[in-house]
N, C-alpha and C. Protein backbone atom coordinates (compact mmCIF):
# COMPACT_ATOMS: atom_id res chain seq x y z
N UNK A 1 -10.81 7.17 -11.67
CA UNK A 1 -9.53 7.70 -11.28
C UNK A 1 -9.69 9.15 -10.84
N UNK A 2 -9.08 9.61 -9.68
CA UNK A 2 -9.11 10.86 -9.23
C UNK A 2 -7.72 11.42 -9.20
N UNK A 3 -7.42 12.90 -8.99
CA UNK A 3 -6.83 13.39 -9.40
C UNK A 3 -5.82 13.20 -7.78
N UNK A 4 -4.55 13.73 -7.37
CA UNK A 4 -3.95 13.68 -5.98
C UNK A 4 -4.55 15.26 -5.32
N UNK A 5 -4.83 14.73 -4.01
CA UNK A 5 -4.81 15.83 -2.80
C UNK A 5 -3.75 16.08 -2.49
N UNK A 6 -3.31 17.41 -1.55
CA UNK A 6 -2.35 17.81 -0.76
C UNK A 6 -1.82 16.63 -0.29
N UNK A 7 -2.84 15.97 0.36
CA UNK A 7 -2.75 15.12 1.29
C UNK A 7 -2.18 14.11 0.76
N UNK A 8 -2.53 13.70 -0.36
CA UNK A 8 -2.32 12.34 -1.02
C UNK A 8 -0.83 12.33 -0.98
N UNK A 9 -0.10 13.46 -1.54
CA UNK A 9 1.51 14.05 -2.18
C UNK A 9 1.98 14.00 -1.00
N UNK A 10 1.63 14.39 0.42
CA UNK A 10 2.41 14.01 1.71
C UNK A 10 2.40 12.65 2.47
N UNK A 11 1.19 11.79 1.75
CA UNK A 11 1.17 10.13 2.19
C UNK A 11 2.28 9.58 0.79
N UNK A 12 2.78 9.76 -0.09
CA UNK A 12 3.70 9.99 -1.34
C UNK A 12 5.22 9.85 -0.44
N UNK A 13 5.19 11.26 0.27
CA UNK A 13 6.27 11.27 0.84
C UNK A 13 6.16 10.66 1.95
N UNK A 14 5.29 10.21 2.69
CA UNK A 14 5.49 9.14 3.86
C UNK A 14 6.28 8.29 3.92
N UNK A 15 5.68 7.83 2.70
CA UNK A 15 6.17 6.38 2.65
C UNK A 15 7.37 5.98 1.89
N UNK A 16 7.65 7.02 1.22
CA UNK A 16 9.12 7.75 0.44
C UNK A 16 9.98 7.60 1.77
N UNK A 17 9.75 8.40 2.74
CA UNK A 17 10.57 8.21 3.88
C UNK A 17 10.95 7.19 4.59
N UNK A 18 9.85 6.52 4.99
CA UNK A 18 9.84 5.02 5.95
C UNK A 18 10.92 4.27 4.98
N UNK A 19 11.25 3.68 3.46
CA UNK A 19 11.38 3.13 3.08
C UNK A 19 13.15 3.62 2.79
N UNK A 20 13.78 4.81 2.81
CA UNK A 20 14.31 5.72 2.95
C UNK A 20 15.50 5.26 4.19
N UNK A 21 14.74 5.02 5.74
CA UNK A 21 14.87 4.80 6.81
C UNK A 21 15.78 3.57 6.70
N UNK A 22 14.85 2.77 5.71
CA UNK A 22 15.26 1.48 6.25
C UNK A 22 16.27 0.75 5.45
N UNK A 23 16.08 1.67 4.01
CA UNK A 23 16.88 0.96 2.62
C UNK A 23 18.33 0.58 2.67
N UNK A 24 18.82 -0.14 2.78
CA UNK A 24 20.49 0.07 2.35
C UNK A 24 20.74 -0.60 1.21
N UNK A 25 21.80 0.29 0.49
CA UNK A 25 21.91 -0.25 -0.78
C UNK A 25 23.24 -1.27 -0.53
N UNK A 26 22.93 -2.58 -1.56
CA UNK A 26 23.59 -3.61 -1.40
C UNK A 26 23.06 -4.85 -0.46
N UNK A 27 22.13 -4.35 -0.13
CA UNK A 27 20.70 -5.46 0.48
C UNK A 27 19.83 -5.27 0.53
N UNK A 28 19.22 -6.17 -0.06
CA UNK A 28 18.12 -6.33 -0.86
C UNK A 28 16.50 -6.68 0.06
N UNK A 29 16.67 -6.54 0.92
CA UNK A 29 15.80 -7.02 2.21
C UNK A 29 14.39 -5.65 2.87
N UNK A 30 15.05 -5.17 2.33
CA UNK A 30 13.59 -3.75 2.63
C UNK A 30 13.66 -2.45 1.33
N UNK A 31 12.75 -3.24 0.42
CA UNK A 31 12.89 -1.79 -0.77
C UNK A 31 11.69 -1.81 -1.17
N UNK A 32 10.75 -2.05 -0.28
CA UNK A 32 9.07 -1.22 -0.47
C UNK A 32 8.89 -0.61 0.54
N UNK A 33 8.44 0.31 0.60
CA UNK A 33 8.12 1.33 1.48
C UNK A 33 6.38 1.45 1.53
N UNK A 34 6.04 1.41 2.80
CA UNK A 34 4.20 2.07 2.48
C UNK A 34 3.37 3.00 3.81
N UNK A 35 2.76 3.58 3.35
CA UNK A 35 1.77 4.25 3.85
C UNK A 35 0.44 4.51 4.04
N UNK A 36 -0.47 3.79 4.88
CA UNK A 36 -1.91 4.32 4.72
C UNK A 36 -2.39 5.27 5.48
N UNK A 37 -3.20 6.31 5.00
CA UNK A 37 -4.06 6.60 5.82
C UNK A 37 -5.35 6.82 6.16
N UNK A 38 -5.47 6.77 7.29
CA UNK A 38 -6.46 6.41 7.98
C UNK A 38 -8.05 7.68 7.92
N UNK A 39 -9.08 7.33 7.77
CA UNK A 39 -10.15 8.59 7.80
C UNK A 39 -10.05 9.63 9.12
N UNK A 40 -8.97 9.12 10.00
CA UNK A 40 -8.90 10.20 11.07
C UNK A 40 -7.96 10.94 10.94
N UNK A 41 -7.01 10.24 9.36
CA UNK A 41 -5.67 11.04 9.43
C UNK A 41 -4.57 10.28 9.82
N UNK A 42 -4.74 9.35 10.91
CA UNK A 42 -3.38 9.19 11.39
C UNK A 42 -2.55 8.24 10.23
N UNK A 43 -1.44 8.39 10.09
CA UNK A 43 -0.76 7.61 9.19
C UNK A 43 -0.07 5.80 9.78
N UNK A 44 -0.44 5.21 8.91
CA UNK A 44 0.45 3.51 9.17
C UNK A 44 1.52 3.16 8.70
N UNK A 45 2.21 3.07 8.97
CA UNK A 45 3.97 2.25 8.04
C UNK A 45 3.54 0.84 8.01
N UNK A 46 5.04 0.59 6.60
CA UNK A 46 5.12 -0.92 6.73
C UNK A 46 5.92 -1.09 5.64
N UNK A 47 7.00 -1.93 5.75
CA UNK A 47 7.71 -2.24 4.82
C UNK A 47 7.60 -3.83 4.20
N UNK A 48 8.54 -4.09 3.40
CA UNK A 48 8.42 -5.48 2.79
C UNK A 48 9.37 -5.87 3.26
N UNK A 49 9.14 -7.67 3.70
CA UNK A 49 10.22 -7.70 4.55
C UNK A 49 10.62 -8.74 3.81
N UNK A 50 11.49 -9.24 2.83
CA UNK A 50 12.44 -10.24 1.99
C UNK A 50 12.96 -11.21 2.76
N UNK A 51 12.27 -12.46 2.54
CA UNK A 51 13.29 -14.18 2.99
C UNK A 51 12.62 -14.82 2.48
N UNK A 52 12.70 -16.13 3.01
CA UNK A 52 12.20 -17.42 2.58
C UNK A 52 10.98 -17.10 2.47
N UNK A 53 10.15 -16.63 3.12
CA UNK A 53 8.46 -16.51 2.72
C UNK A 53 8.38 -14.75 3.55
N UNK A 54 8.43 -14.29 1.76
CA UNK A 54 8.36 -12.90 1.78
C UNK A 54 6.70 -12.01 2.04
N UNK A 55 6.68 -11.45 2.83
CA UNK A 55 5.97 -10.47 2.42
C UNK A 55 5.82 -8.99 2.68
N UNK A 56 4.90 -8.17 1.38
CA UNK A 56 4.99 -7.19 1.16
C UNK A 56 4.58 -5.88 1.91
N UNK A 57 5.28 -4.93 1.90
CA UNK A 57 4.84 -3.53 2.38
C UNK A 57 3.78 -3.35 3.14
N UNK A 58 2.59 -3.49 1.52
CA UNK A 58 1.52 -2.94 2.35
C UNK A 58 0.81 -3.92 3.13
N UNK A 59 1.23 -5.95 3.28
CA UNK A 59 0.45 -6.23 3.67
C UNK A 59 0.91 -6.20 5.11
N UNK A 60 2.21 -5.54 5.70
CA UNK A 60 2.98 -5.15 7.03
C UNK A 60 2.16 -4.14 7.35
N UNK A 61 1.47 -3.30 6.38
CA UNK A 61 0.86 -1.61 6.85
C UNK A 61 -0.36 -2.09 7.27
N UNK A 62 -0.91 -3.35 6.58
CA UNK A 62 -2.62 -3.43 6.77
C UNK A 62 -2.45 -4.08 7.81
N UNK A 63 -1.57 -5.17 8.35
CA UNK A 63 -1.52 -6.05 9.94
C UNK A 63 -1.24 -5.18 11.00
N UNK A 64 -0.59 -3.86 10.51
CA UNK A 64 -0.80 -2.80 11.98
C UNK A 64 -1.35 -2.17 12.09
N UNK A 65 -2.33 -2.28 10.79
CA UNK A 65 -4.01 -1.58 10.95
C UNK A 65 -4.35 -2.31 12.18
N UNK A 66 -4.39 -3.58 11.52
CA UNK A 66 -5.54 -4.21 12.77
C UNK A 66 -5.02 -4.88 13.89
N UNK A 67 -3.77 -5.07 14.29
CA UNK A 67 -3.53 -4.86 15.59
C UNK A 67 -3.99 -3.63 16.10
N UNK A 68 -3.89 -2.63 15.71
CA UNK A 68 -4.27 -1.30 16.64
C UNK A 68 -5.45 -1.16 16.49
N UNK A 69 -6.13 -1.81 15.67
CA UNK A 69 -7.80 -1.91 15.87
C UNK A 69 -8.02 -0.41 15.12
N UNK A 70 -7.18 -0.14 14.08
CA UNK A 70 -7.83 0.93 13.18
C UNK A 70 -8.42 0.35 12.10
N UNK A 71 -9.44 0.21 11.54
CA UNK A 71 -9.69 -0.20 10.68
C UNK A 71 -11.04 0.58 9.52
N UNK A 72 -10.77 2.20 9.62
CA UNK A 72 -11.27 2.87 8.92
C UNK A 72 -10.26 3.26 7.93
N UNK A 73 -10.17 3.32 6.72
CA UNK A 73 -8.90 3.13 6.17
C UNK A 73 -9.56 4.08 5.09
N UNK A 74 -8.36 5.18 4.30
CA UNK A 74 -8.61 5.84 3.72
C UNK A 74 -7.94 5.65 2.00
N UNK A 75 -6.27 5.91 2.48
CA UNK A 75 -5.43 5.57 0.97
C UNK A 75 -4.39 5.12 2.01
N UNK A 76 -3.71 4.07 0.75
CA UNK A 76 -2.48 3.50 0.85
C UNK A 76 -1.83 3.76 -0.73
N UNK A 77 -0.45 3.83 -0.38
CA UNK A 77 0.63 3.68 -1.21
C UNK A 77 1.96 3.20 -0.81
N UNK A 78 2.52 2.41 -1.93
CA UNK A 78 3.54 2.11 -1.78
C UNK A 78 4.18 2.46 -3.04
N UNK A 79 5.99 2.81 -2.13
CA UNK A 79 7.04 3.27 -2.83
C UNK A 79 8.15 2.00 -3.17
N UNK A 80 8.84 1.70 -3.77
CA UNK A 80 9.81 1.24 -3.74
C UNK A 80 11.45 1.61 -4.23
N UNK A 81 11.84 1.12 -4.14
CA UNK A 81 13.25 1.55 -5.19
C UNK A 81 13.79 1.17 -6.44
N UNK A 82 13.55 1.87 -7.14
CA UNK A 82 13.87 1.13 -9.05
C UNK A 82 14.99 2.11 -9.35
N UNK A 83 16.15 1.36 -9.32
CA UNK A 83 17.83 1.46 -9.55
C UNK A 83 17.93 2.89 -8.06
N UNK A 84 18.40 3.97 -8.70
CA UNK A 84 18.62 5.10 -7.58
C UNK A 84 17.45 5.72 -7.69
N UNK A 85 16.26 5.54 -7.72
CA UNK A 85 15.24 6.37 -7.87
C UNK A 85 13.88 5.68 -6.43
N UNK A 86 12.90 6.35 -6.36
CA UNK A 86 11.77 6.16 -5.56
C UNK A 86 10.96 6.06 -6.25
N UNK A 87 9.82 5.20 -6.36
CA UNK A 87 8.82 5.77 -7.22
C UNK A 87 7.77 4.36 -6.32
N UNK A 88 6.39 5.13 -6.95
CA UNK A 88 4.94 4.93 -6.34
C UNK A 88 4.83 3.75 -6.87
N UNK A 89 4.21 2.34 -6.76
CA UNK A 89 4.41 1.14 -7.27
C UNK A 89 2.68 0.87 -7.29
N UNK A 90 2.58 -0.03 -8.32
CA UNK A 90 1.26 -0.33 -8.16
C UNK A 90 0.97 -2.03 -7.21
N UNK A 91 0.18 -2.01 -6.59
CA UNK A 91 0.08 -3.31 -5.69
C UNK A 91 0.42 -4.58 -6.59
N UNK A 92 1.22 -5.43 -5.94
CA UNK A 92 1.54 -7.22 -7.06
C UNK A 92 0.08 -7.56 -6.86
N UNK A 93 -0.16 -8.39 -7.71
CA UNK A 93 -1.60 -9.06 -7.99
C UNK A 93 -1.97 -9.75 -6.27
N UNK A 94 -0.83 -10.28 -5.51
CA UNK A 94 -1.39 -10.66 -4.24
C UNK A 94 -2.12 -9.86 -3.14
N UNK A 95 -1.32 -8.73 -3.04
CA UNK A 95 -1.74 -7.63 -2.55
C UNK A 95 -3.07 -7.05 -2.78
N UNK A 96 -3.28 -6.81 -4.26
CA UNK A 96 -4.72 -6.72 -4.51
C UNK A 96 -5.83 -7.37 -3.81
N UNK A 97 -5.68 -9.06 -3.98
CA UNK A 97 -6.43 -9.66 -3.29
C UNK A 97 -6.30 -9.62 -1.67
N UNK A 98 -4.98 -9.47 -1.38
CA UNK A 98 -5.54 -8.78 0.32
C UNK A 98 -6.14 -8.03 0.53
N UNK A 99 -5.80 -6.73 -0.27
CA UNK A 99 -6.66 -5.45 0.26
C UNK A 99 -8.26 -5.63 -0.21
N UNK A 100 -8.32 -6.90 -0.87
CA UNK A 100 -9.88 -6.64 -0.97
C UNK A 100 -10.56 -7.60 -0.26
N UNK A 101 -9.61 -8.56 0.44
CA UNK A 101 -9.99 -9.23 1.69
C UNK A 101 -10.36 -8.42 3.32
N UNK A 102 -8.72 -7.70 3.36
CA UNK A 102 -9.00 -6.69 4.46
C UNK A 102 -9.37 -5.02 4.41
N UNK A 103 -9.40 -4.59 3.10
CA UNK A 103 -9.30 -3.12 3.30
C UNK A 103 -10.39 -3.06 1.99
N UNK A 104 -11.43 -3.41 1.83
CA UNK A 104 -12.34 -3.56 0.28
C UNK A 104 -12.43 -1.85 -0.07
N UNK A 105 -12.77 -1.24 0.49
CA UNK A 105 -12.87 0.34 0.47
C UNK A 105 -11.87 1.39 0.32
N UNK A 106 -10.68 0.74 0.89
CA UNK A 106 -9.41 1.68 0.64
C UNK A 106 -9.21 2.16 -1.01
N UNK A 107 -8.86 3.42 -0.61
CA UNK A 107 -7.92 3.85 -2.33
C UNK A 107 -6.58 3.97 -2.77
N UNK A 108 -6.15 3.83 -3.85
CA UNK A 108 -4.86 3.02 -3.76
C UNK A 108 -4.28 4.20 -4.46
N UNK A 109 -3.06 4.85 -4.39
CA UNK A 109 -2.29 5.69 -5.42
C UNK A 109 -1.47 4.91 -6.08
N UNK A 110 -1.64 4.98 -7.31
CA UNK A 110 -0.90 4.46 -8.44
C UNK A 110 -0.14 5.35 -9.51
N UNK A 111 1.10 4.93 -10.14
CA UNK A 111 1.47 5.76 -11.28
C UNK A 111 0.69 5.27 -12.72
N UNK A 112 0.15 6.75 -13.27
CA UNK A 112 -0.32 6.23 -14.78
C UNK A 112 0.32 6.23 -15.69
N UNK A 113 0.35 6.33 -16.91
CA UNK A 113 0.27 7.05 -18.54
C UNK A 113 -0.13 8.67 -18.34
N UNK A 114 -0.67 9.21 -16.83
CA UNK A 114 -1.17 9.72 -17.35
C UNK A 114 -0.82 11.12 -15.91
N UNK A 115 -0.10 9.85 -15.10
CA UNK A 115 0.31 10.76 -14.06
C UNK A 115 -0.25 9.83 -12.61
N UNK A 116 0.07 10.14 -11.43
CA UNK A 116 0.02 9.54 -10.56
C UNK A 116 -1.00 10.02 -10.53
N UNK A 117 -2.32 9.17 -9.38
CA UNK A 117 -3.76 8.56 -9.50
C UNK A 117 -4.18 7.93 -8.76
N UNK A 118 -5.46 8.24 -7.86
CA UNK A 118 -5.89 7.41 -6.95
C UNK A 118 -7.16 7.12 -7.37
N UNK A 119 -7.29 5.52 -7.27
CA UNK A 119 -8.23 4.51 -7.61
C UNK A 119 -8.63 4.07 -6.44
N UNK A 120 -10.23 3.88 -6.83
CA UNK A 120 -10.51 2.30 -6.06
C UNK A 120 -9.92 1.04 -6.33
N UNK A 121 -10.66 0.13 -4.96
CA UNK A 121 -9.86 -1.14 -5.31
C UNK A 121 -11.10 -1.92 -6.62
N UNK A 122 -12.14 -1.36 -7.14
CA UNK A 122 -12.98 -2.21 -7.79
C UNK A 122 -12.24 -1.38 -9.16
N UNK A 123 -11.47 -0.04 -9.42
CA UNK A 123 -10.79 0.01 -10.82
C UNK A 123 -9.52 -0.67 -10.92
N UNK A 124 -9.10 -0.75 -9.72
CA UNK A 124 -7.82 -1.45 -10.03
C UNK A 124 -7.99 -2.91 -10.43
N UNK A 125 -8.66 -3.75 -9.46
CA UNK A 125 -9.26 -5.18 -9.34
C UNK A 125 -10.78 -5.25 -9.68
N UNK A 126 -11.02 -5.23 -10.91
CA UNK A 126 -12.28 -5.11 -11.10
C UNK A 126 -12.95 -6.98 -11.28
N UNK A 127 -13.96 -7.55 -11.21
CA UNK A 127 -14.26 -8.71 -10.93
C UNK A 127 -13.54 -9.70 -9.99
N UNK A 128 -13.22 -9.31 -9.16
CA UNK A 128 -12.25 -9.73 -8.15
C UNK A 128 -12.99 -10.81 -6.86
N UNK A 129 -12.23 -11.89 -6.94
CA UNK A 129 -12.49 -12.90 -5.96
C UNK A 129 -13.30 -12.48 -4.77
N UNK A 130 -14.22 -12.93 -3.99
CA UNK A 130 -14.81 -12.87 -3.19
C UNK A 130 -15.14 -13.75 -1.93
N UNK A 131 -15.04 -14.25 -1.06
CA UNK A 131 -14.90 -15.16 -0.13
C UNK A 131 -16.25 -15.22 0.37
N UNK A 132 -16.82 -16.69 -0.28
CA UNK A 132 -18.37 -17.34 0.59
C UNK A 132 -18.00 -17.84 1.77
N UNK A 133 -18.21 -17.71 2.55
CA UNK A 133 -18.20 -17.75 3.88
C UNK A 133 -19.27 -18.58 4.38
N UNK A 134 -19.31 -19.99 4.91
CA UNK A 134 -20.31 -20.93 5.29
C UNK A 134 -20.62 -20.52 6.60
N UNK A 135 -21.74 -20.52 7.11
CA UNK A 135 -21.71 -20.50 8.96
C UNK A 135 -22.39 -21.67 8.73
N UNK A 136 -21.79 -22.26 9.92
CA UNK A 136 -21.94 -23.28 10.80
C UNK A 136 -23.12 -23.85 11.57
């Protein structure tokens, strides 16, 4: 676990914002908010998008990773909304296993016991699924 950068506290508020943008209260349809960024800096959005087959924030932030063909990836976080408040969320167990499908290297900001915290994905998901891959 490492401690937050400057940087980290303004990808914090990134994604505080995006989620901000989109929230309305009394529907329930966008209340994760996320942010990665990238080793060049540039920042990714992505929200969670709620229906019949939901999915989450960051896995909207990691599919416009790779449409844009960024795929040097630095930290992600996601925010959501718990009652009137914002706060830093730790990835649902699915998510985990995406990001260690598509993003194995990324670091994740999380809230502790002990204070907000950026991890790898091998402290967060430690013995974590792996995909054998047959060629043909």
């Amino acid at each position: 676990m490492k401690s937050l950068t400057k940087a980290d506290e303004m990808l914090i508020e990134e994604a505080k914002n995006i989620i901000k943008s989109k929230y309305k209260r009394g529907h329930t349809r966008h209340t994760v908010g996320c942010a990665i960024r990238m080793k060049s800096g540039d920042i990714v959005y992505g929200i969670n998008l709620d229906g019949i087959h939901s999915i989450c924030a960051e896995q909207t932030a990691i599919s416009g990773c790779y449409t844009r063909g960024q795929l040097d990836f630095d930290t992600i976080v996601a925010v959501g909304v718990i009652g009137k408040d914002f706060k830093v969320l730790a990835p649902c167990g699915n998510c985990r296993q995406f990001l260690s499908e598509y993003a194995p290297s990324i670091n994740i900001i999380i809230d502790t016991d002990a204070g907000k915290r950026k991890v790898s994905l091998d402290e967060l998901l430690p013995h974590r699924y792996i995909e054998h891959v047959k060629t043909l």
